[in-house]
Protein backbone atom coordinates (compact mmCIF):
# COMPACT_ATOMS: atom_id res chain seq x y z
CA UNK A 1 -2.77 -30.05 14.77
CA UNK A 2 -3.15 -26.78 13.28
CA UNK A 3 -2.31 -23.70 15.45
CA UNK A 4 -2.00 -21.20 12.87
CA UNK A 5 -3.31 -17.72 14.66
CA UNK A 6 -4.00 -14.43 11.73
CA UNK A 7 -1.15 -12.22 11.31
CA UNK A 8 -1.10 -9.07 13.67
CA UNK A 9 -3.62 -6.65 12.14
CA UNK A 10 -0.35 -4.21 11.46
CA UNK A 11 0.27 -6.31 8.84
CA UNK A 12 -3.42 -6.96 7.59
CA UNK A 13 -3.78 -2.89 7.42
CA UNK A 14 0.05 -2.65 5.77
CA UNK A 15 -0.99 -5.48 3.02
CA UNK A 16 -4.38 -3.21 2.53
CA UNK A 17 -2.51 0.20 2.38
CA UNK A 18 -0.30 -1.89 -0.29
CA UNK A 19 -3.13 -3.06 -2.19
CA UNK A 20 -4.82 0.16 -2.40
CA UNK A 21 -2.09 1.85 -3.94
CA UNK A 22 -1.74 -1.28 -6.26
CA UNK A 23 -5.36 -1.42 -7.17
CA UNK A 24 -5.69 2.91 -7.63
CA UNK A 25 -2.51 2.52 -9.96
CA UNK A 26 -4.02 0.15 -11.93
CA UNK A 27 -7.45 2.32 -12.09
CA UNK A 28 -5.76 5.40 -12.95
CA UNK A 29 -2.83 4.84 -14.37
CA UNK A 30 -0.47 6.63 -11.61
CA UNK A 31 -0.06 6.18 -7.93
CA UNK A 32 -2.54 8.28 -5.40
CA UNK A 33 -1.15 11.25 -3.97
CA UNK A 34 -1.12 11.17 0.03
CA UNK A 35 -4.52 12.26 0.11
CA UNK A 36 -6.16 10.47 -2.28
CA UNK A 37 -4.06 7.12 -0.31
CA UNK A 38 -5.99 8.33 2.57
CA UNK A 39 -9.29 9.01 2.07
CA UNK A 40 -9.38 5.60 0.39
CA UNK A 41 -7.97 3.66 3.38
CA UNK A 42 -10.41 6.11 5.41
CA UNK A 43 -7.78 6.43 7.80
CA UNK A 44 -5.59 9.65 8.63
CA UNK A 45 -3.34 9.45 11.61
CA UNK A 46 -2.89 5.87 11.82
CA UNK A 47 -3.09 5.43 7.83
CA UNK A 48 0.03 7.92 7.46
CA UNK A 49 1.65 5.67 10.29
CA UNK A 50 1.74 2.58 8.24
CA UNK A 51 2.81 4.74 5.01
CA UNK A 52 5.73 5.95 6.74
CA UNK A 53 6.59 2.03 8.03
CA UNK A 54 6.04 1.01 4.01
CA UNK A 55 8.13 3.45 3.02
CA UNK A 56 11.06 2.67 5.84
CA UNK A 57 10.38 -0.65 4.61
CA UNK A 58 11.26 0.19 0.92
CA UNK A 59 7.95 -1.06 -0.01
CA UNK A 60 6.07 1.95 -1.21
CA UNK A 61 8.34 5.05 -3.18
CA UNK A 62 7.17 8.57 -3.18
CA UNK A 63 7.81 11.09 -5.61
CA UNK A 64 6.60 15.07 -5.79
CA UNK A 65 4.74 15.94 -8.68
CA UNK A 66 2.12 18.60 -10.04
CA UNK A 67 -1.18 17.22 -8.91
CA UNK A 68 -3.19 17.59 -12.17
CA UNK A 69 -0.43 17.39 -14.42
CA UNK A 70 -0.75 20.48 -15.60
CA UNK A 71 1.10 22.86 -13.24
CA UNK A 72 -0.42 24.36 -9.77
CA UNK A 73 -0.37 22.61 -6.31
CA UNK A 74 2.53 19.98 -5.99
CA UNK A 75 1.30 16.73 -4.68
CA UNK A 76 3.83 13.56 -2.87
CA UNK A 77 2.52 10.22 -4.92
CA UNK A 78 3.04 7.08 -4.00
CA UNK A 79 3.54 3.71 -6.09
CA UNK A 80 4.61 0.14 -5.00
CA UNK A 81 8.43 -0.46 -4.94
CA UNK A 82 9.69 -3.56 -6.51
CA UNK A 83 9.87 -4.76 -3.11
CA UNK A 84 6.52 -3.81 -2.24
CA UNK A 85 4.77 -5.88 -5.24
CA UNK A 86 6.78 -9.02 -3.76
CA UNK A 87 5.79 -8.60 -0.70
CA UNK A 88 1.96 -8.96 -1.78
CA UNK A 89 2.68 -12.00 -4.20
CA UNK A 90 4.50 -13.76 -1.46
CA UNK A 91 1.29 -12.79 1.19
CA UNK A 92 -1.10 -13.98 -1.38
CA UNK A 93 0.86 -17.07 -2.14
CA UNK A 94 1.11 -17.52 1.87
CA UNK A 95 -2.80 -17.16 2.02
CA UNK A 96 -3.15 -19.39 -1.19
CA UNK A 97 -0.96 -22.10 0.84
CA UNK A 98 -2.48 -21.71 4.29
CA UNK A 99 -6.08 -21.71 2.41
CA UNK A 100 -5.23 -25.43 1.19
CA UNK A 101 -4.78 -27.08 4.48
């Protein structure tokens, strides 16, 4: 008997918020500014919902910085808390398990 139902899609879009900022850092080198976060989850008001939950959560840090790194407009980035990179090697590992049954 298996009865297993998907997690709420809060925490589908909270593991995809997570894995965006994990995935841009490892394109570029440094966390996405707020923007950049975003435009890539192509989701404003309820995307900035689940960044402030991350970050009450203590998975996600932000930090102000110059945008281009050379001066000029001051930009909030975000990168994954230590917390925040166990939480999505203990959902993958949950997937992994569920996957096998």
């Amino acid at each position: 008997m298996n009865d297993w139902k998907p997690p709420p899609t809060s925490l589908h879009a909270l593991v995809r918020l997570l894995t965006v900022i994990e995935e841009f850092t490892r394109l570029h080198g440094r966390g996405p500014y707020t923007r950049e976060l975003l435009s890539q989850l192509r989701s404003w008001g309820y995307g900035e919902g689940l960044l402030s939950l991350a970050w009450g959560l203590g998975l996600v840090e932000r930090y102000d910085d110059y945008c281009n790194g050379r001066g000029g407009r001051v930009c909030r980035f975000n990168r994954l808390s230590e917390h925040g990179r166990e939480f999505l090697r203990s959902y993958g590992e949950l997937l992994r398990l569920l996957s096998q049954q």
